[in-house]
N, C-alpha and C. Protein backbone atom coordinates (compact mmCIF):
# COMPACT_ATOMS: atom_id res chain seq x y z
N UNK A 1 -155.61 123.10 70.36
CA UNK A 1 -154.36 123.50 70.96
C UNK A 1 -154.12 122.67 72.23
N UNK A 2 -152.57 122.19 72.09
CA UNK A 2 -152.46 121.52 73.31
C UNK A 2 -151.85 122.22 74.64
N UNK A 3 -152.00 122.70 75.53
CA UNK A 3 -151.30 123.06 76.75
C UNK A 3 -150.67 122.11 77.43
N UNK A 4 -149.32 122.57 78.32
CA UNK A 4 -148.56 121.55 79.25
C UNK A 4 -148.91 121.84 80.54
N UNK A 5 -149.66 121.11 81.23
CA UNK A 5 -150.46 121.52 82.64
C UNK A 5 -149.39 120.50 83.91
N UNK A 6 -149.57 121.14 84.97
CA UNK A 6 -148.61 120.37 85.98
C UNK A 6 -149.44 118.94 86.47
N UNK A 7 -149.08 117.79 86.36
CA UNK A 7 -149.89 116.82 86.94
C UNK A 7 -149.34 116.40 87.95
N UNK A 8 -147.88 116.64 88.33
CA UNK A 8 -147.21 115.80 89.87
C UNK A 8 -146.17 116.45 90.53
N UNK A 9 -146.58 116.30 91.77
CA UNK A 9 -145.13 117.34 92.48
C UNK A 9 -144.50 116.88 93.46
N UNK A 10 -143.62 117.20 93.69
CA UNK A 10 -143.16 116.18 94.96
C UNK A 10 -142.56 116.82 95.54
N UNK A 11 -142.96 117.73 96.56
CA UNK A 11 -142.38 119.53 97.40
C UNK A 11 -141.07 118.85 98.06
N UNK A 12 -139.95 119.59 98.13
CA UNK A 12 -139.04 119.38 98.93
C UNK A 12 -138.61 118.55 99.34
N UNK A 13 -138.34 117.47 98.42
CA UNK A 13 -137.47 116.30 98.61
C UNK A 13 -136.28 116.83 98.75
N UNK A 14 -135.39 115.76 99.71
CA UNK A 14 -134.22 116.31 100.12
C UNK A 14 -133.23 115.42 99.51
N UNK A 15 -132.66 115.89 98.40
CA UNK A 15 -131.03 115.12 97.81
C UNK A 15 -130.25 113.84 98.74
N UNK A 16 -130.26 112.48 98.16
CA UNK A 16 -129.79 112.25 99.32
C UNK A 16 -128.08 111.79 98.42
N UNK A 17 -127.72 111.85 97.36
CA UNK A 17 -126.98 111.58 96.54
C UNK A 17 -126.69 111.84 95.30
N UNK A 18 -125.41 111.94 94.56
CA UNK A 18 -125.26 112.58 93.61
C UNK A 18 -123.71 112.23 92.97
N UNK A 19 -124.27 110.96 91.81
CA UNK A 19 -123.04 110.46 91.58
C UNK A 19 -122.82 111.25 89.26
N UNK A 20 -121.93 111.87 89.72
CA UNK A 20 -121.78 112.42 88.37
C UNK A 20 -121.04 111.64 87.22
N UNK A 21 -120.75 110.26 87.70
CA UNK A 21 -120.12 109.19 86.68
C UNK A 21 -121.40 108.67 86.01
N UNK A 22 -122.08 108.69 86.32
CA UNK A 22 -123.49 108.15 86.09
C UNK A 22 -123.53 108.56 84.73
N UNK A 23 -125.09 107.67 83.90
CA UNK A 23 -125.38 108.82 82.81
C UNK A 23 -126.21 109.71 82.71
N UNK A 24 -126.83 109.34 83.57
CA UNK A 24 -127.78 110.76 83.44
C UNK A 24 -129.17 110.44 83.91
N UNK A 25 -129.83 111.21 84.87
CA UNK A 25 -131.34 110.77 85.22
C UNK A 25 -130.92 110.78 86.71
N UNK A 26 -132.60 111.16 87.25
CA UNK A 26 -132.62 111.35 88.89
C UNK A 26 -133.25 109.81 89.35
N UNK A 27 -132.81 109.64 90.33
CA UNK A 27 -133.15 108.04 90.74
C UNK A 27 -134.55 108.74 92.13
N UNK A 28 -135.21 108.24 92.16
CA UNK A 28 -136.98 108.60 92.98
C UNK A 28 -137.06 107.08 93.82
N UNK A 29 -137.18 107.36 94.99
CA UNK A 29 -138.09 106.01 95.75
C UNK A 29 -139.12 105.77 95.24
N UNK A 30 -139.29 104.74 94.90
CA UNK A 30 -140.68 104.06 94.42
C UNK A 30 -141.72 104.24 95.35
N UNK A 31 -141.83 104.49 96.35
CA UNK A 31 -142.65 104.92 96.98
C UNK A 31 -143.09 106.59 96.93
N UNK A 32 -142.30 106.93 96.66
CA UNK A 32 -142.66 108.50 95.94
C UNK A 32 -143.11 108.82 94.99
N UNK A 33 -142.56 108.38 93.82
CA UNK A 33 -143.04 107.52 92.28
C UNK A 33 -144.58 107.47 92.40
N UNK A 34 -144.84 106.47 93.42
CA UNK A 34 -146.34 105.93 93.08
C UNK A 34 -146.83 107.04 93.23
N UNK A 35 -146.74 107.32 94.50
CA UNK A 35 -147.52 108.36 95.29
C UNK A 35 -147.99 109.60 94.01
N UNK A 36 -146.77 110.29 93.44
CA UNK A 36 -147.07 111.29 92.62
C UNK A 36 -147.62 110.61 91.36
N UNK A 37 -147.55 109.40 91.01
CA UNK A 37 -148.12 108.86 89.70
C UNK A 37 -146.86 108.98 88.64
N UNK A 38 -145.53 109.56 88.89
CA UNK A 38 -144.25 109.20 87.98
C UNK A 38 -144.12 107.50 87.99
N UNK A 39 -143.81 107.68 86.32
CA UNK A 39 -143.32 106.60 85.74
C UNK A 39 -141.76 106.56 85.35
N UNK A 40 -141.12 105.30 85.72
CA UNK A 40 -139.61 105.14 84.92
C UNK A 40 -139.33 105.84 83.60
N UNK A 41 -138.97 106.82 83.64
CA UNK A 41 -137.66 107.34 82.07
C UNK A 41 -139.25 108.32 81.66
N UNK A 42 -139.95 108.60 82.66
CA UNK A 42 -140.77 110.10 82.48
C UNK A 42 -140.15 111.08 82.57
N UNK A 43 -139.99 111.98 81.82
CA UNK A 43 -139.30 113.54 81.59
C UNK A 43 -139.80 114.42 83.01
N UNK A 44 -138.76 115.20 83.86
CA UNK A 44 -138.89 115.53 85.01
C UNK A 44 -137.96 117.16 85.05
N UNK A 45 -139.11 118.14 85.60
CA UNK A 45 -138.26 119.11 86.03
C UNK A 45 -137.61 118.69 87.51
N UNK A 46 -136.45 119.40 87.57
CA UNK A 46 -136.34 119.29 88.63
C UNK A 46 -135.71 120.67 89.28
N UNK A 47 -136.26 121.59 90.61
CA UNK A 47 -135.81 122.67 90.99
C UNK A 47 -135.06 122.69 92.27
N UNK A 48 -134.16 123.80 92.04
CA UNK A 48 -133.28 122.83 93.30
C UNK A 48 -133.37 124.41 94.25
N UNK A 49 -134.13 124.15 95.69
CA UNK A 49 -134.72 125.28 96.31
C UNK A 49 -133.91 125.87 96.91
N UNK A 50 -132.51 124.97 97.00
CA UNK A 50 -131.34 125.67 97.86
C UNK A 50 -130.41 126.32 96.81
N UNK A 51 -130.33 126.11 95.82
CA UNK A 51 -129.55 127.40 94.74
C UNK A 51 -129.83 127.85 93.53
N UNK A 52 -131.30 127.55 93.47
CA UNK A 52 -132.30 127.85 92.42
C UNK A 52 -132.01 127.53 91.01
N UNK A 53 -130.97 126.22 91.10
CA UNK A 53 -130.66 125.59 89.71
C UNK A 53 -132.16 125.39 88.92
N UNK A 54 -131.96 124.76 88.13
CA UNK A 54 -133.04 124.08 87.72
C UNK A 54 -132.70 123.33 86.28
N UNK A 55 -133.46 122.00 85.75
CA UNK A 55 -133.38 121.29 85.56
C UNK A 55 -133.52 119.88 84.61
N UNK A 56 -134.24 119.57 83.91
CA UNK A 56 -135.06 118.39 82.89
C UNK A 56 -133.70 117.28 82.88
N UNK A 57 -134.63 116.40 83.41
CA UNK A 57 -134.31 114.97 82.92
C UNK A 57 -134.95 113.80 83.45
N UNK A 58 -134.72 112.29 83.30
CA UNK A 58 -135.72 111.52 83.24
C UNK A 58 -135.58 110.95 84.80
N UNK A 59 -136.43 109.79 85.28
CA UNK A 59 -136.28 109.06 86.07
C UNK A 59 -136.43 108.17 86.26
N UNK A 60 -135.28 107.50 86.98
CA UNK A 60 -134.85 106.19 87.64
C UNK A 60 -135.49 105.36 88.83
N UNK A 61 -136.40 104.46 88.69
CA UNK A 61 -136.88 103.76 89.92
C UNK A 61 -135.72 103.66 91.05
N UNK A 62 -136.27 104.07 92.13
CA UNK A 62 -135.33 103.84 93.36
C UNK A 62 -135.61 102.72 94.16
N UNK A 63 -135.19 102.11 94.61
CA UNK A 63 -135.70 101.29 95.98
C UNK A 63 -136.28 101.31 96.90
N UNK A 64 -137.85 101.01 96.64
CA UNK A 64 -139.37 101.41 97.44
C UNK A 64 -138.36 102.01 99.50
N UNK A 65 -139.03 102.89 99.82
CA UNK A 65 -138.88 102.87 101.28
C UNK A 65 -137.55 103.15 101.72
N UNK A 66 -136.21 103.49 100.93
CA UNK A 66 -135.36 103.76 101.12
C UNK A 66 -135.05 105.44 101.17
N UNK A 67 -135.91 106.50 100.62
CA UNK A 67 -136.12 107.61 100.35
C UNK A 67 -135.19 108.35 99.91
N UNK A 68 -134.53 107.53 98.68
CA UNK A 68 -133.66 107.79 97.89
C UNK A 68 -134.14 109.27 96.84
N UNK A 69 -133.32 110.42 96.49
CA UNK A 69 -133.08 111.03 95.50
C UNK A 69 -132.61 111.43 95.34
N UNK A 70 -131.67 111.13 94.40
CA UNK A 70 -130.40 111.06 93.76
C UNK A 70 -130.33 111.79 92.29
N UNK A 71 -129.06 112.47 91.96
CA UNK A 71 -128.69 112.73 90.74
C UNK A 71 -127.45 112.21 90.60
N UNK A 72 -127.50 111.96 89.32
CA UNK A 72 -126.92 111.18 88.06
C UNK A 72 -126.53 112.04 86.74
N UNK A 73 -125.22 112.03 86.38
CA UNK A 73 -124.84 112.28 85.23
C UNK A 73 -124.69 114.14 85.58
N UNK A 74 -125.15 114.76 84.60
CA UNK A 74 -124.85 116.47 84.60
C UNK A 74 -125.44 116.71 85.31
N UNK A 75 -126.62 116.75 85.58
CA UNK A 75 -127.46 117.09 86.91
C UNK A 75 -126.79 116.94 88.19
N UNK A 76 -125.95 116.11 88.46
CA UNK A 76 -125.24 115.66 89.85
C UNK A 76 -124.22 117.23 90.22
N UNK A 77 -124.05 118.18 88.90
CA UNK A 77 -123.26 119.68 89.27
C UNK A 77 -123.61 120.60 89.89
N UNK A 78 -125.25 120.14 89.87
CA UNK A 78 -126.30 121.14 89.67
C UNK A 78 -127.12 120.86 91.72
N UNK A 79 -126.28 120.40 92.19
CA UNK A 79 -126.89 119.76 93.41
C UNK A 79 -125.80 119.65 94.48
N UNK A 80 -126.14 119.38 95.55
CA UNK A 80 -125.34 119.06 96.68
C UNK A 80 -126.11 118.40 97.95
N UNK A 81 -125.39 116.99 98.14
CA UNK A 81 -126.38 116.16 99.00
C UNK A 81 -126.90 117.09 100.04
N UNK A 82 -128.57 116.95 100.37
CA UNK A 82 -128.96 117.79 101.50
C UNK A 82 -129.74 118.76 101.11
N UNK A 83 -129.19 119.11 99.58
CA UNK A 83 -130.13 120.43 99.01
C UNK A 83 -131.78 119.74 99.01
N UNK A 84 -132.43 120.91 99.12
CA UNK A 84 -134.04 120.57 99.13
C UNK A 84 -134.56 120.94 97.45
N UNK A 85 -135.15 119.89 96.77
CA UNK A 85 -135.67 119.51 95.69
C UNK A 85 -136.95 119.84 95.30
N UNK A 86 -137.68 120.42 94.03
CA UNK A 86 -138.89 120.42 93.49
C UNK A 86 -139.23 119.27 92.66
N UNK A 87 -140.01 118.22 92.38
CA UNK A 87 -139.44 117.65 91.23
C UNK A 87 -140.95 117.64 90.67
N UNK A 88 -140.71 117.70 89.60
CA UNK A 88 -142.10 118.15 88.66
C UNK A 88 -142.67 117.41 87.58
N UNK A 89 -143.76 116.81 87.38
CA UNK A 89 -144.38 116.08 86.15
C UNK A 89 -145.56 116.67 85.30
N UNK A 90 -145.38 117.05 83.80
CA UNK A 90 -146.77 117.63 83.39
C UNK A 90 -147.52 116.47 82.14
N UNK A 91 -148.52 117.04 82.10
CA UNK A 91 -148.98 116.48 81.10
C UNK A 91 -149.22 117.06 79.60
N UNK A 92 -149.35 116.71 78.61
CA UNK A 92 -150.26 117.43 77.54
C UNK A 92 -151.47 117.23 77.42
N UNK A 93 -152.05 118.57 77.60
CA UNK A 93 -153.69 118.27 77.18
C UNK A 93 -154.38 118.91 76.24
N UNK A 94 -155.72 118.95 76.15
CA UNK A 94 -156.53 119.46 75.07
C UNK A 94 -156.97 120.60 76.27
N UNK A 95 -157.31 121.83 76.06
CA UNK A 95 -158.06 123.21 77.11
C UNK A 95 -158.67 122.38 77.38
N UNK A 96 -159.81 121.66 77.10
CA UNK A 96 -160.91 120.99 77.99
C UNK A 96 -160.24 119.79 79.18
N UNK A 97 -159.08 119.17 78.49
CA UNK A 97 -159.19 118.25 79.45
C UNK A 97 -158.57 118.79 80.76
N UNK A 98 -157.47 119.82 79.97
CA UNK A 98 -157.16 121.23 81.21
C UNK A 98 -157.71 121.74 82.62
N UNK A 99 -158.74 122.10 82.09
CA UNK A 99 -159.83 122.34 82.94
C UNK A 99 -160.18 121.63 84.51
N UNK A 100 -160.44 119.96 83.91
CA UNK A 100 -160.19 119.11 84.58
C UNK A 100 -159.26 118.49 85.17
N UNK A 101 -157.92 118.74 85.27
CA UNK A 101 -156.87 117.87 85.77
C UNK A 101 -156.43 118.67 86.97
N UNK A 102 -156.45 117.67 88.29
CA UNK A 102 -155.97 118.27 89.30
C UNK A 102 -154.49 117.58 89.83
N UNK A 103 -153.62 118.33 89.51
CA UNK A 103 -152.05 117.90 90.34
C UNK A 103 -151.80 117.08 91.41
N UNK A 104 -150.83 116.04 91.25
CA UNK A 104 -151.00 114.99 92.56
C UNK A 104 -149.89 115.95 93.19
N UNK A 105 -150.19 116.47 94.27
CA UNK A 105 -149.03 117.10 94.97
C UNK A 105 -148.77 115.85 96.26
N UNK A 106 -146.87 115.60 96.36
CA UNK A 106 -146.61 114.80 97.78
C UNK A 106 -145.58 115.86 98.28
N UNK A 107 -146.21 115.43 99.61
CA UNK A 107 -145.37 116.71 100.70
C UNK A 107 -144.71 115.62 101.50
N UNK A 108 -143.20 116.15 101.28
CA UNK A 108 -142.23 114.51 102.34
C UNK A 108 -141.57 115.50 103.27
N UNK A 109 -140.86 114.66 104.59
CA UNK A 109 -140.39 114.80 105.40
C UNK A 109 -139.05 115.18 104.87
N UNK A 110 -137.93 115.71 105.92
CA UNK A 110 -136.55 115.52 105.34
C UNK A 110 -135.88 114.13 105.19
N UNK A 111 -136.75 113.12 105.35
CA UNK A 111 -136.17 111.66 105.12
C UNK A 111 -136.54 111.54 104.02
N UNK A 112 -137.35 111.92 103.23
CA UNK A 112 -138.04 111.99 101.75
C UNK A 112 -139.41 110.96 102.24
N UNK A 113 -140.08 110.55 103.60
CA UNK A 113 -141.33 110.13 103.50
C UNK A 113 -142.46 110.73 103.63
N UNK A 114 -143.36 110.23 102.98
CA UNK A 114 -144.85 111.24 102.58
C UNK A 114 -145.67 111.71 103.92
N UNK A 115 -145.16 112.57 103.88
CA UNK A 115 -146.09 113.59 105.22
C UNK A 115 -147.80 113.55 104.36
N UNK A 116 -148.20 113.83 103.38
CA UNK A 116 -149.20 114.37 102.64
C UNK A 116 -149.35 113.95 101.89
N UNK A 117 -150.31 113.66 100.93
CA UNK A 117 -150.87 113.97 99.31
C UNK A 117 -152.27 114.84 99.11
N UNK A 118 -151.66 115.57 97.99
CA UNK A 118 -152.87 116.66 98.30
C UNK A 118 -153.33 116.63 96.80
C-alpha cells in the first residue's frame, strides 16, 4: 500500500501577485523551490491562511531572489495580493519508506525570504 506523506512546506508565503489571464499554475522563487526541494510543473497544494481557500495546481519557476508568489489562471480568484500562503508538496510512498521521510519545512519572512529550514 502506497500512502501520500507531506515532503515540503513552505509556511506563509506572502502572495505577491495574481494574474488570472494566465493559464494556470503558481509561479515560486527559485530560491524557495530549492530550499523546499519543489520541482517545475510538480503538483502543489496550496492554502490560503487569510480566507481558508484552498487549492491544487502545478508550479512555475520564478526568478531566483525576487520572492515572487504568484497565481495564475483560476487560482488567481482564490487569492488577493498580500494574502499569507501554505504551499505544500507530498510524496508517494511504500509504509516503510513512510516511516522514514522527514518534511523539508521553509519558514520565510513577509518578503518571501527564508528565515528557516527545518
Amino acid at each position: 500500500m502506497y500512502r501520500q506523506i507531506l515532503r515540503a512546506k513552505i509556511q506563509r508565503a506572502r502572495v505577491t501577485g495574481a494574474d488570472l489571464n494566465y493559464e494556470g499554475s503558481i509561479t515560486i522563487d527559485l530560491d524557495l523551490m530549492d530550499a523546499a526541494g519543489i520541482l517545475p510543473y510538480e503538483k502543489v497544494h496550496v492554502l490560503n491562511i487569510s480566507n481558508g481557500a484552498r487549492a491544487e495546481t502545478y508550479v512555475i519557476t520564478g526568478e531566483r531572489g525576487k520572492g515572487e508568489i504568484i497565481m495564475n489562471g483560476a487560482i488567481a480568484r482564490l487569492v488577493q495580493v498580500g494574502d499569507d500562503v501554505i504551499i505544500l508538496a507530498y510524496a508517494s510512498c511504500t509504509e516503510e519508506e513512510a516511516k522514514d521521510l522527514k518534511p523539508k519545512i521553509v519558514l520565510v519572512n513577509e518578503k518571501n525570504k527564508i528565515k528557516e529550514i527545518l
